[in-house]
PDB file of N, CA and C in Angstrom:
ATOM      1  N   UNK A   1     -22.524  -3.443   6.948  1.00  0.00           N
ATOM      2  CA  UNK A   1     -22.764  -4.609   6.117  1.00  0.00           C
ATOM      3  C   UNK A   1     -21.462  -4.990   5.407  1.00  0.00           C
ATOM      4  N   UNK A   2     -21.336  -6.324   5.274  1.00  0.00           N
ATOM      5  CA  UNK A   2     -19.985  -6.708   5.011  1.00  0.00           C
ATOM      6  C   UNK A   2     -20.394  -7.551   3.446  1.00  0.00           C
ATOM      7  N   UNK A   3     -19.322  -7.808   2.528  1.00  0.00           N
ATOM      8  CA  UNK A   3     -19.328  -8.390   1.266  1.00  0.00           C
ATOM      9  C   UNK A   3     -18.727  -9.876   1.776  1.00  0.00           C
ATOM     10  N   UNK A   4     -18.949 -11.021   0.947  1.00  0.00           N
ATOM     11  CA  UNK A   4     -18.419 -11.824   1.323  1.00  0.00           C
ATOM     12  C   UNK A   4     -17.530 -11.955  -0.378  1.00  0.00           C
ATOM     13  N   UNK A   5     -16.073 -12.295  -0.383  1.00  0.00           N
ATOM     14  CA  UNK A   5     -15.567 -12.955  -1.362  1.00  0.00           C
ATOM     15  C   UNK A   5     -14.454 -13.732  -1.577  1.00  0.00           C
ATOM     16  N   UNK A   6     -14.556 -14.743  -2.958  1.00  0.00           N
ATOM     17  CA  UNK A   6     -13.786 -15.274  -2.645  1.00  0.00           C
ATOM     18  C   UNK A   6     -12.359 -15.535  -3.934  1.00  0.00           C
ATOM     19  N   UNK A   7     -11.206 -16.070  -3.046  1.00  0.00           N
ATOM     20  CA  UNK A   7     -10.280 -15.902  -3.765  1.00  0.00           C
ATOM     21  C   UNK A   7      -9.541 -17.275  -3.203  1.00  0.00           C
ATOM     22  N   UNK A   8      -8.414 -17.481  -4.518  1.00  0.00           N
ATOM     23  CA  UNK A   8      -7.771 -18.834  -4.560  1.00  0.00           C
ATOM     24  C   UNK A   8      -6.199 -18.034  -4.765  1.00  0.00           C
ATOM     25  N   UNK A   9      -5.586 -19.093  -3.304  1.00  0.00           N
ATOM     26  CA  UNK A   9      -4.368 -18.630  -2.937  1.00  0.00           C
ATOM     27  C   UNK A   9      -3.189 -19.120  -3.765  1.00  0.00           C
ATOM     28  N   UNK A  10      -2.089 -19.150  -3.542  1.00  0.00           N
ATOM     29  CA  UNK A  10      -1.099 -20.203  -3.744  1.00  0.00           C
ATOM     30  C   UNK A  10      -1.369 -20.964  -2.388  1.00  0.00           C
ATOM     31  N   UNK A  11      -0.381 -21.765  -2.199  1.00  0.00           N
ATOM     32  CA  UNK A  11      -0.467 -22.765  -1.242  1.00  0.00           C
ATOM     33  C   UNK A  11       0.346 -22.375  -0.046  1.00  0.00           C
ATOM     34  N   UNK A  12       2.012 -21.501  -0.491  1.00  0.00           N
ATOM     35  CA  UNK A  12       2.743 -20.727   0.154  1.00  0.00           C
ATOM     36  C   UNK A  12       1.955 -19.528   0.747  1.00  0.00           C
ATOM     37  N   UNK A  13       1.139 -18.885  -0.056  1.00  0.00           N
ATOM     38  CA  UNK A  13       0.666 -17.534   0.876  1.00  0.00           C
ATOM     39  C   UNK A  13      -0.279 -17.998   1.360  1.00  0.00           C
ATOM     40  N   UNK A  14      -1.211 -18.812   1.225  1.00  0.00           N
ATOM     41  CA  UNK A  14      -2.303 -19.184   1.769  1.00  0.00           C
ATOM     42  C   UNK A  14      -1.474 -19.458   3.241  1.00  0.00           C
ATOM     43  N   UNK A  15      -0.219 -20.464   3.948  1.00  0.00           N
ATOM     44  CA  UNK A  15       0.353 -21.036   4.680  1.00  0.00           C
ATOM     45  C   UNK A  15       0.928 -19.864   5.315  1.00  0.00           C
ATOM     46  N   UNK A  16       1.443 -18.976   4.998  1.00  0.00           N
ATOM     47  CA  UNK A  16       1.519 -17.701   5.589  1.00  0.00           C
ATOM     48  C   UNK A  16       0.369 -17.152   6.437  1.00  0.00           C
ATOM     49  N   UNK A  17      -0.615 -17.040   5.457  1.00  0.00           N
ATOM     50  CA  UNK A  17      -1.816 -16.094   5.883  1.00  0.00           C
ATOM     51  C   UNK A  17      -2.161 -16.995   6.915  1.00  0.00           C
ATOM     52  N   UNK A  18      -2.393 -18.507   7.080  1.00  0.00           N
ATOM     53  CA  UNK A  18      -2.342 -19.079   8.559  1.00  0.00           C
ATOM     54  C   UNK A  18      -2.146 -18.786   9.821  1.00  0.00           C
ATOM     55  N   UNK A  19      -1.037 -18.607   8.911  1.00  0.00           N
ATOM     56  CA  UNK A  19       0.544 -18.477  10.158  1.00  0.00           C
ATOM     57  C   UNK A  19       0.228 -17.457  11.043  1.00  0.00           C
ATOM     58  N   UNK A  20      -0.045 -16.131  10.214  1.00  0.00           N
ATOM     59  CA  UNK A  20      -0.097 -14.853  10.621  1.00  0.00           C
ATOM     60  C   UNK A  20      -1.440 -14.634  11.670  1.00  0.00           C
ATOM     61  N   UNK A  21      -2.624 -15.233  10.904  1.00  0.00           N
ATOM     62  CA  UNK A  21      -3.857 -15.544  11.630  1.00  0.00           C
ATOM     63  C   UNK A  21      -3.854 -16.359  13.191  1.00  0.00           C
ATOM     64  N   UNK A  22      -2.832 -17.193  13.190  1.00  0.00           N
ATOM     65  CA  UNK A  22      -2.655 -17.902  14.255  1.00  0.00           C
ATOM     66  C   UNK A  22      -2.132 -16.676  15.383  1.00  0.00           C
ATOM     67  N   UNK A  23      -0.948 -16.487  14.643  1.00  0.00           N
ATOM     68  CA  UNK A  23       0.407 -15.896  15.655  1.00  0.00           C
ATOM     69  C   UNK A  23      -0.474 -14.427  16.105  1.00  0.00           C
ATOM     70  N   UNK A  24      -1.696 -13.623  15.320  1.00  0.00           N
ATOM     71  CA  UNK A  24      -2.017 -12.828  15.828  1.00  0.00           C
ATOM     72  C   UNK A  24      -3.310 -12.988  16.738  1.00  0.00           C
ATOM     73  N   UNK A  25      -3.572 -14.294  16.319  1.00  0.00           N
ATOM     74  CA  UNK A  25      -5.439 -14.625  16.960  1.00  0.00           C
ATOM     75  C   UNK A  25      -6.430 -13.606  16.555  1.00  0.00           C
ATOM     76  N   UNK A  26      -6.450 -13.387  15.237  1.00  0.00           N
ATOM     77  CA  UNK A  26      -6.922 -12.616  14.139  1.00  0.00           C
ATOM     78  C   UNK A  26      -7.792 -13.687  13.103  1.00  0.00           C
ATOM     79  N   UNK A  27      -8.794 -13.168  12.807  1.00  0.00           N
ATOM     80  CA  UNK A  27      -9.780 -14.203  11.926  1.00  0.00           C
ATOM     81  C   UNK A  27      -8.475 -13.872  10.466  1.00  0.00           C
ATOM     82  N   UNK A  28      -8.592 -15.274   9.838  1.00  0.00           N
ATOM     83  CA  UNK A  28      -7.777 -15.085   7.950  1.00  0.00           C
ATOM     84  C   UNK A  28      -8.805 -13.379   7.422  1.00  0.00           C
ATOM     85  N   UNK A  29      -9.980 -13.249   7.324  1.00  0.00           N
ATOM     86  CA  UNK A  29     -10.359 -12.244   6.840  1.00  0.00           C
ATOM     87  C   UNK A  29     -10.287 -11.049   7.373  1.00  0.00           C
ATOM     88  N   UNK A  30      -9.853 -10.787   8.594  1.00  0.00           N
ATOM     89  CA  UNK A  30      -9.504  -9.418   9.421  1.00  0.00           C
ATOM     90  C   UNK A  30      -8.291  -9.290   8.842  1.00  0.00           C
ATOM     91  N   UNK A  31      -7.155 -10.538   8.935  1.00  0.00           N
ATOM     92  CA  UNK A  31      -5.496 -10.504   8.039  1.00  0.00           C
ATOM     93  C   UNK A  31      -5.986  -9.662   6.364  1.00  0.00           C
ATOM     94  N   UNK A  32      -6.607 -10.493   5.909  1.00  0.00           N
ATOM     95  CA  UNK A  32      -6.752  -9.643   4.618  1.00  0.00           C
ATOM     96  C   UNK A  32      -7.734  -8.798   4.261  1.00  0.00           C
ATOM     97  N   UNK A  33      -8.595  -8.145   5.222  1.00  0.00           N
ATOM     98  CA  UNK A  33      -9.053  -6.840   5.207  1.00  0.00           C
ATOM     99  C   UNK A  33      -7.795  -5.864   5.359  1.00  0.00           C
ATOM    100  N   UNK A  34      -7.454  -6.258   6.164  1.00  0.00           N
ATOM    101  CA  UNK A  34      -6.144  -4.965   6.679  1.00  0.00           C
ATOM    102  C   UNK A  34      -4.593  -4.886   5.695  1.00  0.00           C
ATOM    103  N   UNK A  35      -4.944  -5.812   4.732  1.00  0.00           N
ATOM    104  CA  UNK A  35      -3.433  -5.714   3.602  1.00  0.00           C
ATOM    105  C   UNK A  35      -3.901  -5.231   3.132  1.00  0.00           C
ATOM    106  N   UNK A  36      -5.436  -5.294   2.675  1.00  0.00           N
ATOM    107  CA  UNK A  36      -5.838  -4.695   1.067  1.00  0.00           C
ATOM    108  C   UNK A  36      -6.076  -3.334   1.318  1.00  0.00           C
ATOM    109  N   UNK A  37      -6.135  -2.561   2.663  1.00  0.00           N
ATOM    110  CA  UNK A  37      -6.290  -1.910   2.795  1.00  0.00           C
ATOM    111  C   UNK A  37      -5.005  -0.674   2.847  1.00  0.00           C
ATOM    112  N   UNK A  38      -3.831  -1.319   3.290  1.00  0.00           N
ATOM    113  CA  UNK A  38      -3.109  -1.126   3.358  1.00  0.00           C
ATOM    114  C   UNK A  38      -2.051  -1.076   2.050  1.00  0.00           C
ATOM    115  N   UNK A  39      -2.689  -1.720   1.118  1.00  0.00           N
ATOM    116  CA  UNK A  39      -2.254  -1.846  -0.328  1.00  0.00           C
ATOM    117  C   UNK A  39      -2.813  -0.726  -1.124  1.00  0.00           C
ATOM    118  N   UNK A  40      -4.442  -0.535  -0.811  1.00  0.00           N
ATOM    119  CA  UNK A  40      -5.163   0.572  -1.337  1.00  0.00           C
ATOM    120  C   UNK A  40      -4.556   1.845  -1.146  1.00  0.00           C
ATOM    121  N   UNK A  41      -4.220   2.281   0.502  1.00  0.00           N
ATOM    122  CA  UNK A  41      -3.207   2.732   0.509  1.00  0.00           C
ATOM    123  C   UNK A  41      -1.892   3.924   0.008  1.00  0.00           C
ATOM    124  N   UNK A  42      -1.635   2.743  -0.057  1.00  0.00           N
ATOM    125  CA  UNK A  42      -0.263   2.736  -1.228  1.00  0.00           C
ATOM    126  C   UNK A  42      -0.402   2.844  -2.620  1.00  0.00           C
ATOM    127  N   UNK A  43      -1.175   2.357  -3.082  1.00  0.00           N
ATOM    128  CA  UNK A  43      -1.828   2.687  -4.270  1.00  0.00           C
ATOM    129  C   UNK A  43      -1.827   4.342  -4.835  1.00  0.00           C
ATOM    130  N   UNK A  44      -2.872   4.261  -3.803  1.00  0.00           N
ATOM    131  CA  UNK A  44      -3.551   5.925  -3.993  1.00  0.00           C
ATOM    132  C   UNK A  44      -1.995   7.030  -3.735  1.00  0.00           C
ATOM    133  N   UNK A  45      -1.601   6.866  -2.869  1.00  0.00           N
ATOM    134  CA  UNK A  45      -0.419   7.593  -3.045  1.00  0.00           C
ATOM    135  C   UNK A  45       0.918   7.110  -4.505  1.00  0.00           C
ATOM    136  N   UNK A  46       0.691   6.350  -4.894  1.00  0.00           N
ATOM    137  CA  UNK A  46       1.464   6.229  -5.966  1.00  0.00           C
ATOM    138  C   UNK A  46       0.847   6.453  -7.011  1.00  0.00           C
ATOM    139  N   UNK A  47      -0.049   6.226  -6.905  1.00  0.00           N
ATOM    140  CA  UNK A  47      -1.343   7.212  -8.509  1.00  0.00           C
ATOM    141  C   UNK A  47      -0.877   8.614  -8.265  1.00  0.00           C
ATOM    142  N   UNK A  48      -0.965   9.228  -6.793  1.00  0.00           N
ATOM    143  CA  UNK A  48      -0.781  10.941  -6.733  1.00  0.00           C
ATOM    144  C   UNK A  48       0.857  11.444  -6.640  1.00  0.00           C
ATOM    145  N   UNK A  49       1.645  10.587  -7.058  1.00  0.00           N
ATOM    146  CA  UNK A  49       3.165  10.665  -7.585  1.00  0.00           C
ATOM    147  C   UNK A  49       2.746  10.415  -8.656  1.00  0.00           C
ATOM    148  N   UNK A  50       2.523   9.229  -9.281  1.00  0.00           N
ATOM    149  CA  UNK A  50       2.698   9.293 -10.782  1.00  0.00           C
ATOM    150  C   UNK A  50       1.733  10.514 -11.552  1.00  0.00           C
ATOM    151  N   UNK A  51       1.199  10.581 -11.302  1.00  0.00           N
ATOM    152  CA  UNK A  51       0.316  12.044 -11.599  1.00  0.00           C
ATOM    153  C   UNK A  51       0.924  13.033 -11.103  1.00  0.00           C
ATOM    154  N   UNK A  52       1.684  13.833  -9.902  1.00  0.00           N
ATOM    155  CA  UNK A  52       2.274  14.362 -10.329  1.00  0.00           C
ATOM    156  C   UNK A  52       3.711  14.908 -10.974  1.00  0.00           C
ATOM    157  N   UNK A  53       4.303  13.386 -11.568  1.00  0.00           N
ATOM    158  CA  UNK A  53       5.687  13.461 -11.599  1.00  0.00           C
ATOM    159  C   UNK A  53       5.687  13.955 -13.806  1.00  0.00           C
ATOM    160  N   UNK A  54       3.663  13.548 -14.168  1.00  0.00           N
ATOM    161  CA  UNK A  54       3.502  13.678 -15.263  1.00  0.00           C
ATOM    162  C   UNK A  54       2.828  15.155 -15.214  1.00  0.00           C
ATOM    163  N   UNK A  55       3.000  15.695 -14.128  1.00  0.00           N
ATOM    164  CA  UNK A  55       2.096  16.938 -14.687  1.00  0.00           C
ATOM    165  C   UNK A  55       2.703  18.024 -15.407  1.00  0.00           C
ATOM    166  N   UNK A  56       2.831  18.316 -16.277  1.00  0.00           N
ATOM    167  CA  UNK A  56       3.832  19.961 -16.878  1.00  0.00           C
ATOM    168  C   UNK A  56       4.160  20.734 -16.312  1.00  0.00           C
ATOM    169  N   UNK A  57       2.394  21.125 -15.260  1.00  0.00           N
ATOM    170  CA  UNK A  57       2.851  22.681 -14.586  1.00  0.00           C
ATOM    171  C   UNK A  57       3.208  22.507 -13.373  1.00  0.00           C
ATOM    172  N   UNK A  58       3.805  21.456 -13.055  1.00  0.00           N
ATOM    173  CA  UNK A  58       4.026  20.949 -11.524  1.00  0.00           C
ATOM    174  C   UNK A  58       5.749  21.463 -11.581  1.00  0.00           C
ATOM    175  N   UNK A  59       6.627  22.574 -11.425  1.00  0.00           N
ATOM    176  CA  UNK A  59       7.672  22.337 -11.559  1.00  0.00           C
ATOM    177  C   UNK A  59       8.628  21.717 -10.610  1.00  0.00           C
ATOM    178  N   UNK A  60       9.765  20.856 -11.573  1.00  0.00           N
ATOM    179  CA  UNK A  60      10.627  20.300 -10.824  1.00  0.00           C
ATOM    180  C   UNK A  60      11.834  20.399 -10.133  1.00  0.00           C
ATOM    181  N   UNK A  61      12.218  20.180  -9.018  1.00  0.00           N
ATOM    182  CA  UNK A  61      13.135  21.136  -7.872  1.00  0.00           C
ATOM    183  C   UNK A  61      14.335  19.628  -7.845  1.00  0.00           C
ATOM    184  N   UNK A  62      15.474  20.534  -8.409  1.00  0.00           N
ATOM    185  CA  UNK A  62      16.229  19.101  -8.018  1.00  0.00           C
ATOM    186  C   UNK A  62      16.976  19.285  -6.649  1.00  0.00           C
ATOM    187  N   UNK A  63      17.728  17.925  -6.263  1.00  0.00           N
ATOM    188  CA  UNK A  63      17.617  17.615  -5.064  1.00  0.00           C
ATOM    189  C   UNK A  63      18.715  18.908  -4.122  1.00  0.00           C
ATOM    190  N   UNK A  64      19.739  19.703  -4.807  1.00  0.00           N
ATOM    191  CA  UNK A  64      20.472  20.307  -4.554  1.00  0.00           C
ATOM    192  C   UNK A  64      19.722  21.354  -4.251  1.00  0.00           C
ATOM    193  N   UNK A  65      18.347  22.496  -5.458  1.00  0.00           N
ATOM    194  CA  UNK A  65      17.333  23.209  -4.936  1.00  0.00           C
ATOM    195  C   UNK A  65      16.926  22.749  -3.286  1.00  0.00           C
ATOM    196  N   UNK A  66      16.195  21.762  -3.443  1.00  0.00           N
ATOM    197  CA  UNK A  66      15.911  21.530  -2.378  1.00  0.00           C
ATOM    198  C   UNK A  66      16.021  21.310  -0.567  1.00  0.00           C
ATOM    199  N   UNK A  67      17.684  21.262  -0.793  1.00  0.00           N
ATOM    200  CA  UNK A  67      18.632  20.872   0.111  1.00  0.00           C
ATOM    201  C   UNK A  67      18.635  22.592   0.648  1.00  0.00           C
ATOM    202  N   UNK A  68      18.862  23.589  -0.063  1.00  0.00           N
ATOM    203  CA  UNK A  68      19.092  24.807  -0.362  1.00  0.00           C
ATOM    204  C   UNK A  68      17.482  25.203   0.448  1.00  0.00           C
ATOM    205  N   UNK A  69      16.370  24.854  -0.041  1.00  0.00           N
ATOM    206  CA  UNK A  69      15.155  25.984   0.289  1.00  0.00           C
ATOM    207  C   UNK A  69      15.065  25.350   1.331  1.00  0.00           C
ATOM    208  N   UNK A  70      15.236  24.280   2.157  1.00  0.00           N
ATOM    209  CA  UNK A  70      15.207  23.432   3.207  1.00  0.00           C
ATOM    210  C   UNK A  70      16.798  23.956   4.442  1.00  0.00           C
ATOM    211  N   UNK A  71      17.525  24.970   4.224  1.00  0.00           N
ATOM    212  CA  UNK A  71      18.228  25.175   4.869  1.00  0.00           C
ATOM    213  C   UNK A  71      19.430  23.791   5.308  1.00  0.00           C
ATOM    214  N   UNK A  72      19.203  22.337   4.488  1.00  0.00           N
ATOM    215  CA  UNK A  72      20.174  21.920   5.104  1.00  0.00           C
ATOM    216  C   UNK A  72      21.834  21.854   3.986  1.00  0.00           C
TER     217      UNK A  72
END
């Protein structure tokens, strides 16, 4: 089961999202199922950096450590 919703573009991305819909022969809502998803994403991995770049007991290895336990 699918949601239907709706949203108001600029005029530039809206003309994009066309574009892209055309050039792939992709419905506009398959184009932006697959960004937001792809945004979600990215998201979630930057919540689980910023969480752990704030954690205390997470200790931090600087890049020279690292170069070192990594043999290069």
């Amino acid at each position: 089961m699918t949601t239907s919703i709706s949203v108001r573009l600029p005029p530039d991305l809206a003309d994009q999202l066309d574009r892209i819909a055309k050039e792939t022969e992709r419905s506009k809502s398959f184009v932006i199922q697959k960004a937001l998803e792809a945004y979600m994403e990215e998201y979630a991995d930057l919540q689980i950096a910023w969480d752990r770049l704030h954690d205390l007991s997470d200790p931090l290895e600087s890049a020279t450590e690292l170069r070192k336990s990594l043999a290069l």
